[in-house]
Protein backbone atom coordinates (compact mmCIF):
# COMPACT_ATOMS: atom_id res chain seq x y z
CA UNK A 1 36.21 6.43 -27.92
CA UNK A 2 34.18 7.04 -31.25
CA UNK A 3 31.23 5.82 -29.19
CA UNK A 4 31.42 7.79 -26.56
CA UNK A 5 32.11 11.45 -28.80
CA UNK A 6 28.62 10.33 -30.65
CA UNK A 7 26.49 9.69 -27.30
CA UNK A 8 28.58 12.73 -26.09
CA UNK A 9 27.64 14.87 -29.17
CA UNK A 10 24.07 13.31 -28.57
CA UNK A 11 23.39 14.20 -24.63
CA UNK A 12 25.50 17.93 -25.12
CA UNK A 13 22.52 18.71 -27.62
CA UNK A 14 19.82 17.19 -25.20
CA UNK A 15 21.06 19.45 -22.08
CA UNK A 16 21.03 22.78 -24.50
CA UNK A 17 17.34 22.23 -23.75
CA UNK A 18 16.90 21.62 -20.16
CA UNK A 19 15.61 24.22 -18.18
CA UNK A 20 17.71 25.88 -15.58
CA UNK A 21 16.54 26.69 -12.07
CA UNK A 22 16.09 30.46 -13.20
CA UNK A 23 13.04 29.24 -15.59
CA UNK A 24 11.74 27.09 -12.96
CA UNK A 25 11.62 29.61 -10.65
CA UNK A 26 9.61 32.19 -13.06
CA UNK A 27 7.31 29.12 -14.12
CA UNK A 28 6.83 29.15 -9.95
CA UNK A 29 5.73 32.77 -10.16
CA UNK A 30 3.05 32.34 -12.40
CA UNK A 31 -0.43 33.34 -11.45
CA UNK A 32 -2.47 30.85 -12.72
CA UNK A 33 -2.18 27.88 -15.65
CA UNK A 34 -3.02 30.63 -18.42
CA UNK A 35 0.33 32.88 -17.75
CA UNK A 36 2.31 29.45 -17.09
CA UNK A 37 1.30 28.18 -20.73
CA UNK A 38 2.34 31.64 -21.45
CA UNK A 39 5.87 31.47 -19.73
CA UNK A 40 6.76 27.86 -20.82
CA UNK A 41 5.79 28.62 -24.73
CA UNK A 42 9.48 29.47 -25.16
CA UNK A 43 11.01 25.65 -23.95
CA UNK A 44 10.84 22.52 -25.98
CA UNK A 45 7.34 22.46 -23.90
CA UNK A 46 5.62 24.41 -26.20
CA UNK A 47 2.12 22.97 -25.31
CA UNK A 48 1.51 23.65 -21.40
CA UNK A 49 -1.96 22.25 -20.28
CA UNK A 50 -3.06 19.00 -18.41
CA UNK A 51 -0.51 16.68 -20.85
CA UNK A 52 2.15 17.72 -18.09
CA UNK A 53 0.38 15.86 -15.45
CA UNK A 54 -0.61 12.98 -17.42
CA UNK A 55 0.28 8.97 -16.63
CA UNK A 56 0.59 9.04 -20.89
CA UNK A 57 2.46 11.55 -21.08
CA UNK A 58 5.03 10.87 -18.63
CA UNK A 59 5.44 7.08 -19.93
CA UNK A 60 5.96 7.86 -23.26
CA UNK A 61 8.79 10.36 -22.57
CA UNK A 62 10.25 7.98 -19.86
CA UNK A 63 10.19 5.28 -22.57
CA UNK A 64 12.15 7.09 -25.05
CA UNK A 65 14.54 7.92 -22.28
CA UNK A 66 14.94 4.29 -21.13
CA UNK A 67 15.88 3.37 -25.23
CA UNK A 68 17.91 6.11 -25.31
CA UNK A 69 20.00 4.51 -22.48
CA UNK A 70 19.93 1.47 -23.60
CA UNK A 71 21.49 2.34 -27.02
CA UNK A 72 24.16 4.96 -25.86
CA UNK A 73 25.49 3.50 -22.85
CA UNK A 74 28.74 1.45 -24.47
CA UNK A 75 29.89 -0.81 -21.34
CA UNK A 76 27.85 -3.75 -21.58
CA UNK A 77 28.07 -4.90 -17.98
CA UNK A 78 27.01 -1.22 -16.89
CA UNK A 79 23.87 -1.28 -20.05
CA UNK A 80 22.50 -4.95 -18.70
CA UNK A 81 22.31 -3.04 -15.06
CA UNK A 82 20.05 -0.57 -16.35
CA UNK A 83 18.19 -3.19 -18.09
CA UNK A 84 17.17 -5.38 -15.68
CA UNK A 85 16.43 -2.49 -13.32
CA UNK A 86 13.34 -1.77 -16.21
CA UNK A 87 12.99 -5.54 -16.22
CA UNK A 88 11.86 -5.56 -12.74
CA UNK A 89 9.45 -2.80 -12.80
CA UNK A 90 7.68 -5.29 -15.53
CA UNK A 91 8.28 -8.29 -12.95
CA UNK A 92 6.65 -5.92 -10.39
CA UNK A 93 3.62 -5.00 -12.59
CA UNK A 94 3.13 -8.41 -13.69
CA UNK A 95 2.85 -9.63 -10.06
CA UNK A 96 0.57 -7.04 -9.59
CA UNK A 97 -1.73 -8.10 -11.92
CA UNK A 98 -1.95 -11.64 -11.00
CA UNK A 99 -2.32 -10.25 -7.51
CA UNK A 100 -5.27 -8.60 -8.53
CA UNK A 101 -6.49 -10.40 -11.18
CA UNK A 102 -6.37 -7.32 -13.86
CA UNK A 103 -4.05 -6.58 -16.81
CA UNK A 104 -1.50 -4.32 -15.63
CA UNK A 105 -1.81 -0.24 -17.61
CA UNK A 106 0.44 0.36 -19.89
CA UNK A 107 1.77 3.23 -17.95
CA UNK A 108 3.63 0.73 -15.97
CA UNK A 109 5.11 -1.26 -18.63
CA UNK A 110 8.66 -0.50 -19.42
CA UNK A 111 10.80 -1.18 -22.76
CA UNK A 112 14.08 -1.51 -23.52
CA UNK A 113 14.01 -4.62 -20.53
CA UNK A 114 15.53 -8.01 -20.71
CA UNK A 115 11.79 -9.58 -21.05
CA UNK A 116 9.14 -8.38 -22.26
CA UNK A 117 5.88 -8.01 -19.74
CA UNK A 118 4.12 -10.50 -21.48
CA UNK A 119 7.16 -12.98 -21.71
CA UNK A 120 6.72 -12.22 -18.55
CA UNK A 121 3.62 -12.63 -17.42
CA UNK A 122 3.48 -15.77 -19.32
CA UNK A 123 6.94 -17.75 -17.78
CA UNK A 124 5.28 -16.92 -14.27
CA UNK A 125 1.15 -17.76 -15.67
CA UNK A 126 2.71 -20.83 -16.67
CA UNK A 127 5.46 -21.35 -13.16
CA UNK A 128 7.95 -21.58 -15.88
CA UNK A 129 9.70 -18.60 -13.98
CA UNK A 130 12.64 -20.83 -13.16
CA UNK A 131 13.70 -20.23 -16.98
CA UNK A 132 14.07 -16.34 -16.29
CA UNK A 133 17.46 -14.88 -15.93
CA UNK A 134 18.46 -15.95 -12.18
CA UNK A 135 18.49 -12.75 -10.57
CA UNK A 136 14.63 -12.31 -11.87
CA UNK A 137 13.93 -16.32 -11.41
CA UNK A 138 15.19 -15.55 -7.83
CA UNK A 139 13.04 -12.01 -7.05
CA UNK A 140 9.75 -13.98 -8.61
CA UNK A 141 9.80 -16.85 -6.38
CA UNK A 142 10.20 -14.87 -3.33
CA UNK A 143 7.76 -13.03 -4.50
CA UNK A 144 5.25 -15.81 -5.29
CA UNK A 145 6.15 -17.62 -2.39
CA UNK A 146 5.42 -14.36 0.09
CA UNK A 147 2.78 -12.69 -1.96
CA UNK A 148 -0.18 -13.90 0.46
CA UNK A 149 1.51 -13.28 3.94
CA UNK A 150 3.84 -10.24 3.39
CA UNK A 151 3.14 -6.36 2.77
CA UNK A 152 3.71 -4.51 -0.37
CA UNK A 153 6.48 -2.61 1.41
CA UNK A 154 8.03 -5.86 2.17
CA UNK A 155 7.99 -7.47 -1.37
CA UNK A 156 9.16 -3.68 -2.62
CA UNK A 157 12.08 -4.03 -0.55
CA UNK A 158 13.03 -7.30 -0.50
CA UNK A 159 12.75 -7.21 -4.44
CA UNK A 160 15.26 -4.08 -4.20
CA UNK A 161 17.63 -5.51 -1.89
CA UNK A 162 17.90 -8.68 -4.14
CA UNK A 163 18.42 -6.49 -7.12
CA UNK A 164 21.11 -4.01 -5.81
CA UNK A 165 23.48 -7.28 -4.39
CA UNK A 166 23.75 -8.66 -7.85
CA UNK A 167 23.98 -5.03 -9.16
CA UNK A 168 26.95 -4.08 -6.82
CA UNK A 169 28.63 -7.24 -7.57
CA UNK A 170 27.35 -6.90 -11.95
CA UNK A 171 29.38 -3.03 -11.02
CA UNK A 172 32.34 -4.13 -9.58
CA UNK A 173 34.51 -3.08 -12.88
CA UNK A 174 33.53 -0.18 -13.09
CA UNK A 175 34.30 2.33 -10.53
CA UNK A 176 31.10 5.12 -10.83
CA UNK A 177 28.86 2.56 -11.30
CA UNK A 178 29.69 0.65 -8.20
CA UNK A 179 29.92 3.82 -5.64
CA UNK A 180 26.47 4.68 -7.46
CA UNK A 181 24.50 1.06 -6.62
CA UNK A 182 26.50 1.61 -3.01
CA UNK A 183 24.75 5.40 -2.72
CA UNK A 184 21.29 3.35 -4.17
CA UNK A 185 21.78 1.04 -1.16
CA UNK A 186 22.22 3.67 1.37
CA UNK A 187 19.31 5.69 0.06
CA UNK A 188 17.20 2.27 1.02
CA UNK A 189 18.84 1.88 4.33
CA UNK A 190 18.30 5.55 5.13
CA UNK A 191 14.63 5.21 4.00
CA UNK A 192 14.24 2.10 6.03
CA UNK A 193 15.77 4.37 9.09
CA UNK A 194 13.79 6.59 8.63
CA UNK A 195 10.32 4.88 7.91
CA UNK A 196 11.36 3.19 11.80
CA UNK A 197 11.37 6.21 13.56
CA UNK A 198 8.51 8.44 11.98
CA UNK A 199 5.73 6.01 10.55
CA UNK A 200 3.62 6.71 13.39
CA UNK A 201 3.23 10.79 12.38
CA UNK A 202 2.67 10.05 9.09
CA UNK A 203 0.06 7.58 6.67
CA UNK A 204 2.86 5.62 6.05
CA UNK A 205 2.61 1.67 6.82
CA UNK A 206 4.87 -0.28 9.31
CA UNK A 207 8.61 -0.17 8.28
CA UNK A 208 10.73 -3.89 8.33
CA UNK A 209 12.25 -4.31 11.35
CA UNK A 210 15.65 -5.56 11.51
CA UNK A 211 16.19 -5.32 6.96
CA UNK A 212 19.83 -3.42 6.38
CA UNK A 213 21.10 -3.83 3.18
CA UNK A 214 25.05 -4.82 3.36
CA UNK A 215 26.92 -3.20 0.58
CA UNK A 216 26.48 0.32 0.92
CA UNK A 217 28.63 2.73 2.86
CA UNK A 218 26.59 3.40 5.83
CA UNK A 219 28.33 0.92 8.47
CA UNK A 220 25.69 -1.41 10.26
CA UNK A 221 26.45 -0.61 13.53
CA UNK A 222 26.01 3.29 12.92
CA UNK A 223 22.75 2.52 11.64
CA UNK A 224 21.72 0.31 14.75
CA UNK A 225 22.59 3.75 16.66
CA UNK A 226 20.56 5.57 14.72
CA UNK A 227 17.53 3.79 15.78
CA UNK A 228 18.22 5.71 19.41
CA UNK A 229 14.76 7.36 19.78
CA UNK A 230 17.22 10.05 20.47
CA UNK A 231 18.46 10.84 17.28
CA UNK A 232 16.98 12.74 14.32
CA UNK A 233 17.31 11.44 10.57
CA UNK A 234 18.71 14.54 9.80
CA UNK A 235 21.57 14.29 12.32
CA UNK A 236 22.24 11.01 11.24
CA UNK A 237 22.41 12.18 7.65
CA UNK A 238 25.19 14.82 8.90
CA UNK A 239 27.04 12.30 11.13
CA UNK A 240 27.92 9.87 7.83
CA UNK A 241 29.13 12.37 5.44
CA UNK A 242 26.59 11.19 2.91
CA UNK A 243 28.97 11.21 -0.38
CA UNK A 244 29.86 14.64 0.71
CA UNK A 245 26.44 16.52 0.26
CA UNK A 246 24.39 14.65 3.85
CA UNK A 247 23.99 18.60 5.15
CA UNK A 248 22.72 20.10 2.09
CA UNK A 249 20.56 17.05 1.50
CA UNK A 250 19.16 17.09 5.24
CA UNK A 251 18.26 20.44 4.85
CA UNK A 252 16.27 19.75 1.71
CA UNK A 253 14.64 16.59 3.04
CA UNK A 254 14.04 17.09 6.52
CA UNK A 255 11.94 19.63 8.16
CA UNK A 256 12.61 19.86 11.67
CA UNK A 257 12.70 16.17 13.39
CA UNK A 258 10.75 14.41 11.05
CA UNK A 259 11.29 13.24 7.19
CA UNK A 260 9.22 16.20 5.02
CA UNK A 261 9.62 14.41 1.62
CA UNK A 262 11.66 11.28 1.27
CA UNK A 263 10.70 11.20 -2.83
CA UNK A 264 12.44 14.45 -3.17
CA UNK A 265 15.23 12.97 -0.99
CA UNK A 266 15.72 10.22 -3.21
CA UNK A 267 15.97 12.07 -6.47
CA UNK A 268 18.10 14.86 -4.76
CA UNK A 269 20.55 12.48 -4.16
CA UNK A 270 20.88 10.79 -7.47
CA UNK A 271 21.03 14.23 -8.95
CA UNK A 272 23.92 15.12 -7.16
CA UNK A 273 25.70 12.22 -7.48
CA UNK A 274 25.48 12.97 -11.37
CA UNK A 275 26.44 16.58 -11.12
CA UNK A 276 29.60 15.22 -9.01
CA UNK A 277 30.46 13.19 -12.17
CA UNK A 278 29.07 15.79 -15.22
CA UNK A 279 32.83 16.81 -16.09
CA UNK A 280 34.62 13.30 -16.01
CA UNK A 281 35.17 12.30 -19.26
CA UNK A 282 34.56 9.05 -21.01
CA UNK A 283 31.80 7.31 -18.74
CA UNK A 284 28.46 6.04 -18.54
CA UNK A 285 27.35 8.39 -16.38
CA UNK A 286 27.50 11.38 -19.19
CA UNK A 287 24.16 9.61 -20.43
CA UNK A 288 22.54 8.55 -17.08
CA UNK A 289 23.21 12.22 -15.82
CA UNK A 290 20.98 13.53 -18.62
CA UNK A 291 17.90 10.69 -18.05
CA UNK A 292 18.49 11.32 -14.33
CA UNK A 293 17.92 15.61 -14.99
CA UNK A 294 15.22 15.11 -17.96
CA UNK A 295 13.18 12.62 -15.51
CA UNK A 296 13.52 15.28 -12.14
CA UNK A 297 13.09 18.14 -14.74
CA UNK A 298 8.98 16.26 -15.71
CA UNK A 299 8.29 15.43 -12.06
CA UNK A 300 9.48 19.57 -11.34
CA UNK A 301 7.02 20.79 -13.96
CA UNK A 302 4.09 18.56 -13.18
CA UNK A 303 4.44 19.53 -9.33
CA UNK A 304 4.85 23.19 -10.09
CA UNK A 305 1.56 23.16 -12.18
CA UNK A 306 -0.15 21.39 -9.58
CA UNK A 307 0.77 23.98 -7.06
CA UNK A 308 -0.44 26.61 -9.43
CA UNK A 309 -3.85 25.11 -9.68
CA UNK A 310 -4.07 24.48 -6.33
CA UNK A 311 -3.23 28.37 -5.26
CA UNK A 312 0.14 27.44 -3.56
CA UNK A 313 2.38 30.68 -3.01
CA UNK A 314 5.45 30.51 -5.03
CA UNK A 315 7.42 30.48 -2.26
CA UNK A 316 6.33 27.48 -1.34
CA UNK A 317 7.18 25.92 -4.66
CA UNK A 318 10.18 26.99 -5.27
CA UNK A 319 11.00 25.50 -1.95
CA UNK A 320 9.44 21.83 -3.41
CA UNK A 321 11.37 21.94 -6.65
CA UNK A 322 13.94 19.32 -6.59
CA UNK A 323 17.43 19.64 -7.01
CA UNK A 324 18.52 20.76 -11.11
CA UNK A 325 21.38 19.33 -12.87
CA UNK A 326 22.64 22.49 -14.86
């Protein structure tokens, strides 16, 4: 209880400083970059130039959000969940590197992780990965083992899949955290769907036939239907009552027939799981509803002032910002 009023006391300060969809909008409306340094000078980012669409810049606040996590989230089994979803973005960048033969950029190093990149890199350097914690023992040597005959998209996904069945059974105690790993592992099946039936239309590369994640709560033999050249992603969406918000979400991902922007998708849907939970007390989810909103809240402002440079209208960026959390 004493934990969770500090953490609370913590995040309630943090989202006093958030900006609200209002601001967003008028940062949309700006002319050029000058009058958007001008209109931002009045937030917590005081100094609007190129920082907000730099790799540096966006590690170093994603870093402090990742230890911020890690030290207010009080439920240990819900904490280690987080933390070896960080550790596998450094198993992922260390296997790039040997894949490559080049040190992997700091930008895609994460802290607050159960190893360290270069514990890392040096249990698999040596093939000492076998003395990694299993479910990372178990993610590198598929990995090693398919690195030379499988794509990217297939390691990516296979990695994921193996990470969100020991998640949803690491959640099982605690109620939000399981239904959120089970939304994680429909927002993979639904990008799997969808990948299936539009690839062709867009630069995207061949999807994996026949992967479905079991665990989630789209039903397998709803998705199998789904692949009916017949059906849109967006009805589909509609059809499983996507944790109650599948039509507002296919109207802000899809476009028509085809997937507009599946990114946007993806972080739509974790916001609004959040703001389903913002009001509960006494959870994890008061903390990894702020991270969630501060994370969306970088990626709005560095593709707003990217629009602005590049002479979009702001109509159409208003209609790219993602979903806000207040």
């Amino acid at each position: 209880m004493s934990h969770y009023a500090y953490a609370s006391g913590i995040i309630k300060a943090l989202e006093g400083k958030l900006l609200s969809k209002a601001k967003l909008h008028q940062l949309a409306e700006s002319q050029n970059a000058d009058e958007f340094s001008r209109n931002i000078s009045d937030t917590v980012y005081s100094v609007a130039d190129s920082r907000l669409i730099s790799e540096d810049y966006f590690f170093g606040v994603f870093s402090e959000l990742n230890r911020l996590q890690a030290k207010l989230i009080a439920e240990e089994s819900v904490k280690n969940i987080f933390l070896a979803e960080n550790t596998l973005l450094n198993l992922r960048a260390v296997l790039k590197s040997i894949k490559e033969g080049v040190e992997a950029p700091a930008k895609e190093l994460v802290p607050s992780a159960f190893v360290s990149y270069d514990a890392m890199k040096n249990y698999i350097k040596d093939g000492r990965y076998f003395l990694l914690p299993d479910i990372f023992a178990e993610c590198a040597e598929h990995v090693l083992k398919k690195m030379k005959t499988s794509t990217p998209l297939k390691v990516d996904m296979k990695i994921d899949e193996l990470f969100l069945r020991w998640a949803l059974y690491s959640a099982k105690k605690n109620e939000d955290c399981f239904k959120y790993i089970k939304m994680r592992i429909d927002i993979l099946n639904i990008l799997n769907l969808v990948q299936r039936k539009t690839y062709h239309l867009y630069d995207h590369p061949k999807p994996m036939h026949g992967l479905f994640i079991i665990g989630g709560d789209i039903d397998v033999k709803n998705f199998i239907s789904a692949l009916d050249v017949s059906v849109k992603p967006g009805e589909f969406l509609k059809r499983i009552n996507f944790f109650d918000y599948s039509r507002k979400l296919g109207e802000i991902a899809y476009e028509g027939e085809y997937l507009a922007d599946f990114s946007r998708f993806y972080d739509d849907a974790q916001t609004c799981f959040w703001k389903k939970l913002k009001f509960k007390p006494f959870g994890f989810h008061v903390v990894c509803g702020y991270v969630n909103a501060k994370k969306i809240e970088l990626k709005n402002l560095k593709m707003i002032y990217g629009a602005i440079k590049n002479r979009y209208t702001p109509e159409e960026i208003k209609k790219n910002i993602r979903e806000c959390y207040i």
